[in-house]
Protein backbone atom coordinates (compact mmCIF):
# COMPACT_ATOMS: atom_id res chain seq x y z
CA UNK A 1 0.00 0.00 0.00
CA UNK A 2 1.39 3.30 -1.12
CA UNK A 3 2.10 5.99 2.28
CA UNK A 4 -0.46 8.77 2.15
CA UNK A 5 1.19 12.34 1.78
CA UNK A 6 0.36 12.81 5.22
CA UNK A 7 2.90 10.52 6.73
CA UNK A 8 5.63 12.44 5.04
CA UNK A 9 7.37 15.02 6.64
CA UNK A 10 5.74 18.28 5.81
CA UNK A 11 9.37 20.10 5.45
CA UNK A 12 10.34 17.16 2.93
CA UNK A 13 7.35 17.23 0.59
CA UNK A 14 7.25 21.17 0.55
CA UNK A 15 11.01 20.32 -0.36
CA UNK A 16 10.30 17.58 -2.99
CA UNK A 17 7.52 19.91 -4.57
CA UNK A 18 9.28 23.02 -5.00
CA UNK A 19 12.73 20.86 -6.88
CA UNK A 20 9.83 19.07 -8.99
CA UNK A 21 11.41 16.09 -7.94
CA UNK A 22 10.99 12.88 -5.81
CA UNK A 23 10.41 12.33 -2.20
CA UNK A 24 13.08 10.23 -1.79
CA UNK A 25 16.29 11.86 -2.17
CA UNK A 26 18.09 9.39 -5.85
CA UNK A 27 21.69 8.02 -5.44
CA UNK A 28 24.46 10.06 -7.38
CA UNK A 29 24.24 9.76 -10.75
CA UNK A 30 26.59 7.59 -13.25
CA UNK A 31 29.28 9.51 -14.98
CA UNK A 32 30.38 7.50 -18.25
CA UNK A 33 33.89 8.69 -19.02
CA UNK A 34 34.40 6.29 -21.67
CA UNK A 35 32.02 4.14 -24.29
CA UNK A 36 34.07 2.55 -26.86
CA UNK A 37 33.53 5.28 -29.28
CA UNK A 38 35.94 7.61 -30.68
CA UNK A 39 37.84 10.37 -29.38
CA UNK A 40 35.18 12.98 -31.02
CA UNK A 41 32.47 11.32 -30.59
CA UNK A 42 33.34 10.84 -26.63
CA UNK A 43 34.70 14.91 -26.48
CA UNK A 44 37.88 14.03 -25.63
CA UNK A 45 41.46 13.24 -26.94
CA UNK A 46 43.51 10.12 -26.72
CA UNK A 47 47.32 9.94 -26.32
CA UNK A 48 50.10 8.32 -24.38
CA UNK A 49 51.58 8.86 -21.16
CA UNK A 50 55.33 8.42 -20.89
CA UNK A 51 56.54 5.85 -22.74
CA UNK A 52 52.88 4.09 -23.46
CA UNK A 53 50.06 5.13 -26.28
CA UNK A 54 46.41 5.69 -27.06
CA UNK A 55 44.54 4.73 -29.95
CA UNK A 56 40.73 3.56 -31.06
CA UNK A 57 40.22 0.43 -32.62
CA UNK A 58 37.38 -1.65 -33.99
CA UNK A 59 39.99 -4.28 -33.73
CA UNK A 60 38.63 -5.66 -30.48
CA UNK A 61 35.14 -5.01 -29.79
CA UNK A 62 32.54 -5.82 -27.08
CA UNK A 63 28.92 -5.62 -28.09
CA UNK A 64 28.48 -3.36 -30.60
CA UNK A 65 31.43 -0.68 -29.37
CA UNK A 66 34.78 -0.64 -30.35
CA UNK A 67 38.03 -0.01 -27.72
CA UNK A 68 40.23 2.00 -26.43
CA UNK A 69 44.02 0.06 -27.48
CA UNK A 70 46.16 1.31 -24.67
CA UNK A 71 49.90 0.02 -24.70
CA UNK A 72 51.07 0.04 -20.72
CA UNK A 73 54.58 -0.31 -19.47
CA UNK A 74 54.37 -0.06 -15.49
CA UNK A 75 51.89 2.23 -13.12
CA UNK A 76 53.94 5.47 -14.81
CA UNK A 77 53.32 4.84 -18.37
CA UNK A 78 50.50 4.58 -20.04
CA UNK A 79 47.68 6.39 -21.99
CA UNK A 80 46.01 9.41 -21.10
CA UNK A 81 42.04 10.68 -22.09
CA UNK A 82 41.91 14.77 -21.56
CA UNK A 83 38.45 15.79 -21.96
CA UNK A 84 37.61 18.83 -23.66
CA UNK A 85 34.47 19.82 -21.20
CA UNK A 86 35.35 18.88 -17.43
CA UNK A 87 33.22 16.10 -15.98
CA UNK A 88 31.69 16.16 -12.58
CA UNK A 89 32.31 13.27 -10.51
CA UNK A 90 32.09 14.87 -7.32
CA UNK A 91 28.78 13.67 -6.41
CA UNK A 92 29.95 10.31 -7.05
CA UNK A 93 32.87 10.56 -4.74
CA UNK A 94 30.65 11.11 -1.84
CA UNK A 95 28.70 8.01 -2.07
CA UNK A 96 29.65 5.37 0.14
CA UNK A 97 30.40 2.89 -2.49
CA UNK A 98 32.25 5.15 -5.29
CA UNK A 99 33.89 2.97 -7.71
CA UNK A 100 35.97 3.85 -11.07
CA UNK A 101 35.09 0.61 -13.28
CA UNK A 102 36.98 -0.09 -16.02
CA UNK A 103 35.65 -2.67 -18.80
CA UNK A 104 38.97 -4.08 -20.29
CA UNK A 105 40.49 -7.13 -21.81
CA UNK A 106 44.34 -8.04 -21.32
CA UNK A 107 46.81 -8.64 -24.10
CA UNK A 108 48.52 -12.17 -24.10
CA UNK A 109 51.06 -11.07 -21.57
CA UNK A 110 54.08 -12.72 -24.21
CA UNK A 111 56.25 -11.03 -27.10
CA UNK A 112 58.00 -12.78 -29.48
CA UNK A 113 61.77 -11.65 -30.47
CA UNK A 114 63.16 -12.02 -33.96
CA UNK A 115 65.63 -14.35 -34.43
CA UNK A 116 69.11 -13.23 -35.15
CA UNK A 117 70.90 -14.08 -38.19
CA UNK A 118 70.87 -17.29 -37.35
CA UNK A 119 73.47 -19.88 -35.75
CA UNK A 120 76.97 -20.05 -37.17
CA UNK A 121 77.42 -22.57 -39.72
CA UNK A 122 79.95 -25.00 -39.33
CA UNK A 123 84.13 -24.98 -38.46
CA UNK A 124 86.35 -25.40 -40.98
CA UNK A 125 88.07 -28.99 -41.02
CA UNK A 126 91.97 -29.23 -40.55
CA UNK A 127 93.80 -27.46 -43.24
CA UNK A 128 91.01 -24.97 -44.32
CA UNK A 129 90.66 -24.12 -47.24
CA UNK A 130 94.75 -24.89 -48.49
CA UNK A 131 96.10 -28.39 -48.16
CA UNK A 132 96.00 -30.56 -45.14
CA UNK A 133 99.05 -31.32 -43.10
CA UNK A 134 100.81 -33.93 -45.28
CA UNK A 135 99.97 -37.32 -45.53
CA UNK A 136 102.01 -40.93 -45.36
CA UNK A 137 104.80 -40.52 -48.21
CA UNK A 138 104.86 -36.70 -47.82
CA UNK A 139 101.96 -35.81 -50.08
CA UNK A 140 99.41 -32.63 -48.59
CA UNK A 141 96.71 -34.40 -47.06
CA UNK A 142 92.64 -33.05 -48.31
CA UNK A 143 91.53 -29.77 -46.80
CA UNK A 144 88.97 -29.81 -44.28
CA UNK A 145 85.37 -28.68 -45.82
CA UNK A 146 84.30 -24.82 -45.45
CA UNK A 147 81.73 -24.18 -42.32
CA UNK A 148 78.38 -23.05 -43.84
CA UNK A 149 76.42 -20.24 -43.26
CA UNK A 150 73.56 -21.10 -40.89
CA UNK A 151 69.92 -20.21 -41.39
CA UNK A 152 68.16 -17.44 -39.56
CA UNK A 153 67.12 -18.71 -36.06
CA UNK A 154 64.24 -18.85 -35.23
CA UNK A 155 62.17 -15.95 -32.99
CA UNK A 156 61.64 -16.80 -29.47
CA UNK A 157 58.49 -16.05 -27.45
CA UNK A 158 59.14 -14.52 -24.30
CA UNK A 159 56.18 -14.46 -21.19
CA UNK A 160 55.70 -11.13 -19.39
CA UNK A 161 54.84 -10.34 -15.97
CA UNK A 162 50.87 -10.65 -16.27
CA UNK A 163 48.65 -7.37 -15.58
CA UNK A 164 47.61 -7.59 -12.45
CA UNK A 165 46.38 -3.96 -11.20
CA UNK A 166 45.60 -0.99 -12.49
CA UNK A 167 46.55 2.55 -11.36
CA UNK A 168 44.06 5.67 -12.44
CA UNK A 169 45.11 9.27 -11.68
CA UNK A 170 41.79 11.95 -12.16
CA UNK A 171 43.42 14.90 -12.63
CA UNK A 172 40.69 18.09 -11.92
CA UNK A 173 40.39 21.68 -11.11
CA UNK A 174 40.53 20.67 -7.59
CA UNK A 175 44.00 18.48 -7.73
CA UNK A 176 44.73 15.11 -8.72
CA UNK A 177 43.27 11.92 -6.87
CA UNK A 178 45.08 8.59 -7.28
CA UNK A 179 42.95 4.96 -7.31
CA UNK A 180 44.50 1.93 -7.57
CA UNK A 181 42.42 -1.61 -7.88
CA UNK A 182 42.43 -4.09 -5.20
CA UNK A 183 43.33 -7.81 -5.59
CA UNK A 184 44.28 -9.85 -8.97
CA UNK A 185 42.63 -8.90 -12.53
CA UNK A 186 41.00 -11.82 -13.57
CA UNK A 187 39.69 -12.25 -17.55
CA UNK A 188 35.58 -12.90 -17.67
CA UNK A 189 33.80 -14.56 -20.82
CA UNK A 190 35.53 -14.17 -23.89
CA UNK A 191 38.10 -12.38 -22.40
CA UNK A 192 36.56 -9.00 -20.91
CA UNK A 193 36.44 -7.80 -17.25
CA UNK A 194 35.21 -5.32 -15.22
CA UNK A 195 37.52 -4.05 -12.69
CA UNK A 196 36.53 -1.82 -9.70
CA UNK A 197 38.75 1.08 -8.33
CA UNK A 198 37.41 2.17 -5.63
CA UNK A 199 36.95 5.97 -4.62
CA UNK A 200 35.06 6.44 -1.65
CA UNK A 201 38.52 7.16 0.74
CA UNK A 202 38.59 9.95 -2.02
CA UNK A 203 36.73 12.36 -0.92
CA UNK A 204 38.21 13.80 2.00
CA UNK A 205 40.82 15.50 -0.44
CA UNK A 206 38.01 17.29 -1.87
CA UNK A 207 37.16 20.63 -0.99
CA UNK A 208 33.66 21.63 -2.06
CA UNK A 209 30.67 19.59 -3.69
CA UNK A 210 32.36 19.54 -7.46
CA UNK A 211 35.68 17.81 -8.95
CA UNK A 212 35.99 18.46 -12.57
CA UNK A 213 37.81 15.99 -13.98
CA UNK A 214 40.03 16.98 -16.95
CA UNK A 215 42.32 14.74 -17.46
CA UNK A 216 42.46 10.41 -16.82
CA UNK A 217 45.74 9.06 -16.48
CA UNK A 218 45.85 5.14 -17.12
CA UNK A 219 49.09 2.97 -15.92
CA UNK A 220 49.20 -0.99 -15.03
CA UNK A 221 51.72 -2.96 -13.04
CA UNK A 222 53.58 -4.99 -16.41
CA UNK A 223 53.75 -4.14 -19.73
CA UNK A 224 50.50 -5.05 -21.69
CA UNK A 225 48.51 -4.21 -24.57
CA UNK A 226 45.27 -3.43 -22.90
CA UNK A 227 41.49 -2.99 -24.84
CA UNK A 228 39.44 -0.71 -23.08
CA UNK A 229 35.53 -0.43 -23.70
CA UNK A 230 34.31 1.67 -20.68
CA UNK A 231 35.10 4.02 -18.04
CA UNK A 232 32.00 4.62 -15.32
CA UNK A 233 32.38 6.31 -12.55
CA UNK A 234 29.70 5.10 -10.30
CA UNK A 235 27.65 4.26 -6.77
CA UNK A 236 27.93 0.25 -6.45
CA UNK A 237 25.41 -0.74 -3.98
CA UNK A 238 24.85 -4.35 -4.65
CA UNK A 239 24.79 -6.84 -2.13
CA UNK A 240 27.03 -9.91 -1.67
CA UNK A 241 26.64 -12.76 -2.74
CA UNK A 242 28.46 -16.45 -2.55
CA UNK A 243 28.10 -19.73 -3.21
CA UNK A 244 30.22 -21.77 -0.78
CA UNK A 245 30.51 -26.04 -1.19
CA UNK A 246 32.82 -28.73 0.08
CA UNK A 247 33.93 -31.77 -1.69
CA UNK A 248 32.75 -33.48 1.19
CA UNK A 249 31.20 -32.90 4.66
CA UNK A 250 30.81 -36.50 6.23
CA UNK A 251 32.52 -39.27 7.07
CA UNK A 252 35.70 -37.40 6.71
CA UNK A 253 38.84 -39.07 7.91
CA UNK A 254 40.31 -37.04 10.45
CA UNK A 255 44.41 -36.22 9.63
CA UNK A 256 44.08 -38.20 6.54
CA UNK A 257 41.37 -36.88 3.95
CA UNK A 258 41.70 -33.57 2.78
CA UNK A 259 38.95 -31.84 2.12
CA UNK A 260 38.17 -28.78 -1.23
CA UNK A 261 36.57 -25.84 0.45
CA UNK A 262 34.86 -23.31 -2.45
CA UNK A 263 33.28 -20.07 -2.35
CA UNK A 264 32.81 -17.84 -5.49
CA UNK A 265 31.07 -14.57 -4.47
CA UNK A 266 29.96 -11.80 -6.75
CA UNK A 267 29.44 -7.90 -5.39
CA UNK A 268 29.17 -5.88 -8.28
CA UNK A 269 32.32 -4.28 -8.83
CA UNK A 270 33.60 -4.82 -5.34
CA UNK A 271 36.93 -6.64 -4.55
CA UNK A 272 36.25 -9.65 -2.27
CA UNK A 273 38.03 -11.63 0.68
CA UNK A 274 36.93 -15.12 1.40
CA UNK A 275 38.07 -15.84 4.95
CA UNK A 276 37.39 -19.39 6.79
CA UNK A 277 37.31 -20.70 10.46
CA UNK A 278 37.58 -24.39 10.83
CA UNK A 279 35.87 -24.99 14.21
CA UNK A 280 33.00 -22.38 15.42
CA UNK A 281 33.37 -24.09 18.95
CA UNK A 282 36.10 -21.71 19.74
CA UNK A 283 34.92 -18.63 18.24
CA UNK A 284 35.12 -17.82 14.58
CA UNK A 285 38.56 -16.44 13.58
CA UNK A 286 40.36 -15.79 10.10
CA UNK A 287 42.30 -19.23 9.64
CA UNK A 288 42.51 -19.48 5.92
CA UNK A 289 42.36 -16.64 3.04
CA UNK A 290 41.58 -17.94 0.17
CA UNK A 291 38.41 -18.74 -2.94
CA UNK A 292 39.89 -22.04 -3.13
CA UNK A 293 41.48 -24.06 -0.07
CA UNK A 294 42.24 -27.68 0.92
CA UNK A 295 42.00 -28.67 4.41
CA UNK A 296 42.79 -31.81 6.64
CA UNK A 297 40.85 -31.64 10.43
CA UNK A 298 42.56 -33.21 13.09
CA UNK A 299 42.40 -36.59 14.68
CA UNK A 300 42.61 -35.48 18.32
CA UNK A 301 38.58 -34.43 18.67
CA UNK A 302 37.52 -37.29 16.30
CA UNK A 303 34.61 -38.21 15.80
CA UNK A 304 33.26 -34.62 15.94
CA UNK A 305 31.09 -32.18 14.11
CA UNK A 306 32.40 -29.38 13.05
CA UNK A 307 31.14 -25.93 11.74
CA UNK A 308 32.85 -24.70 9.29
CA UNK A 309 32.31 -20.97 8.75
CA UNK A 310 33.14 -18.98 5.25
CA UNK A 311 33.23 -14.81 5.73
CA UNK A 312 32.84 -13.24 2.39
CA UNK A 313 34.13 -9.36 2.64
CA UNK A 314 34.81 -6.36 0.64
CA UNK A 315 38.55 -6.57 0.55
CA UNK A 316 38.64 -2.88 0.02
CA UNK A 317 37.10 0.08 2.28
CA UNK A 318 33.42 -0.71 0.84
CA UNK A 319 31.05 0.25 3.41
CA UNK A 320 29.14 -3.46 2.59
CA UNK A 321 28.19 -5.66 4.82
CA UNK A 322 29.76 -9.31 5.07
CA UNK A 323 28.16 -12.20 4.08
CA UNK A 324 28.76 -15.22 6.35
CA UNK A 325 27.80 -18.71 5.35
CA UNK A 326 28.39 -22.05 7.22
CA UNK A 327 28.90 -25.71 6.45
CA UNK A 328 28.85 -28.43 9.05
CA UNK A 329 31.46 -31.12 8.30
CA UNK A 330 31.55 -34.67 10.08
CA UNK A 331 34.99 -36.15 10.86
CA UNK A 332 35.60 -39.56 11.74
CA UNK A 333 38.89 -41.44 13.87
């Protein structure tokens, strides 16, 4: 049943009427910094930042959008976007789950380099190319053969350091603000991810309601070819979630039988941190960090039930709540 107008606050509805807008004061506002288009089409220019470069492609494309090609070296090279009318992202700072997400995909983290002009061909046999030393009864013994050429060699693929974080500088009016993501990229479906930086901690090195953002400063932490389809600065507010199994929970063989604990969570943009406690009996403490974790429960209690309890957390400053799930595990002598 919808309130009537008279259980709202006469101060707020005079309020909501004169702004023509809701009663219920809306959540900042996206900002989209970025949308796969190109540089005049987005109001903005694209070049490089030290030693790395900027470019739009078709090349790689999500949906129907192309990407932004950014070549990376380390967190101080990189690309840069400098937009030619500031965007506000102030209100978005203040919320109290401000993220920068960044849609990319990640290069293949190897280079090949060419081969030289190949190995040396080979030595020359005794006595070159004049006679040999002499042979029985005096007479010059056969020269050795000539050493060829060699072929060009071959090139030789060499694995980089993967990308693993990202580093965004927001250069405004106001100053510069520095965001760095939390945790280990890892590639989604076919390749693209969304990665959260958060911004929230942010705002406390802004003075007044507005930062107008001028210029985006992109780095990583190896050298990459990175494809980048959208930059949002936003509010993330979704709750988290987790699916948590074992490979087994009874008839366990205590000391002996190790046992897959699993927990895949999903919080919007958020970072996570899956923590686990083995035994609830003694109060529920951070024993194990980890999505993915094999365990072996001790002989000394056995037979016993235990409770096993998995803590899924923001592993950043996010003001979300935890989500705590439990399993109960049997363990036998």
């Amino acid at each position: 049943m919808k309130p009537s107008l008279s259980a709202i606050p006469t101060a707020l509805l005079a309020a909501a009427i004169a702004l023509g807008g809701p009663l219920v004061p809306a959540r900042a506002a996206e900002v989209t910094l970025y949308n796969g288009e190109p540089a005049n089409a987005v109001g903005a220019t694209f070049a490089g930042w030290g030693a790395g470069s900027a470019e739009y492609t078709t090349e790689e494309r999500q949906n129907t959008r192309g990407s932004l090609r950014v070549k990376v070296r380390d967190f101080y090279q990189g690309a840069r976007i400098d937009f030619a009318e500031p965007r506000d992202i102030g209100p978005v700072l203040r919320q109290p789950n401000a993220y920068l997400a960044v849609t990319l995909k990640l290069g293949t983290g190897s280079v090949t380099v060419p081969g030289g002009m190949g190995r040396p061909g080979g030595m020359m046999g005794p006595g070159g190319m004049g006679a040999g030393m002499p042979g029985p009864g005096g007479m010059p013994g056969p020269g050795g053969m000539p050493g060829g050429m060699g072929g060009p060699g071959a090139g030789t693929t060499v694995q980089l350091p993967s990308v693993s974080k990202l580093r965004v500088m927001l250069v405004g009016a106001q100053g510069t603000l520095e965001a760095m993501s939390v945790g280990e990229i890892k590639s989604g479906p076919q390749g693209w991810v969304t990665v959260g930086l958060p911004l929230d901690d942010l705002a406390k090195e802004v003075t007044g309601e507005q930062f107008l953002l001028k210029r985006l400063v992109i780095g990583a932490n190896a050298p990459d070819t990175l494809h980048i389809t959208r930059i949002v600065a936003l509010n993330d507010d979704t709750a988290i979630r987790a699916n948590v199994t074992a490979s087994r929970q009874n008839g366990i063989r205590a000391a002996q039988e190790r046992v897959v604990f699993s927990a895949t969570g999903q919080a919007g943009v958020t970072p996570l941190k899956v923590t686990w406690d083995w035994d609830a009996s003694d109060g529920v403490q951070e024993e194990a960090v980890g999505e993915r974790i094999e365990h072996a429960f001790s002989a000394v209690d056995a037979p016993k039930r235990y409770t096993v309890t998995c803590t899924v957390k923001p592993a950043d400053s996010s003001k979300k709540a935890p989500l705590v799930k439990t399993l109960q595990v049997e363990v036998v002598p």
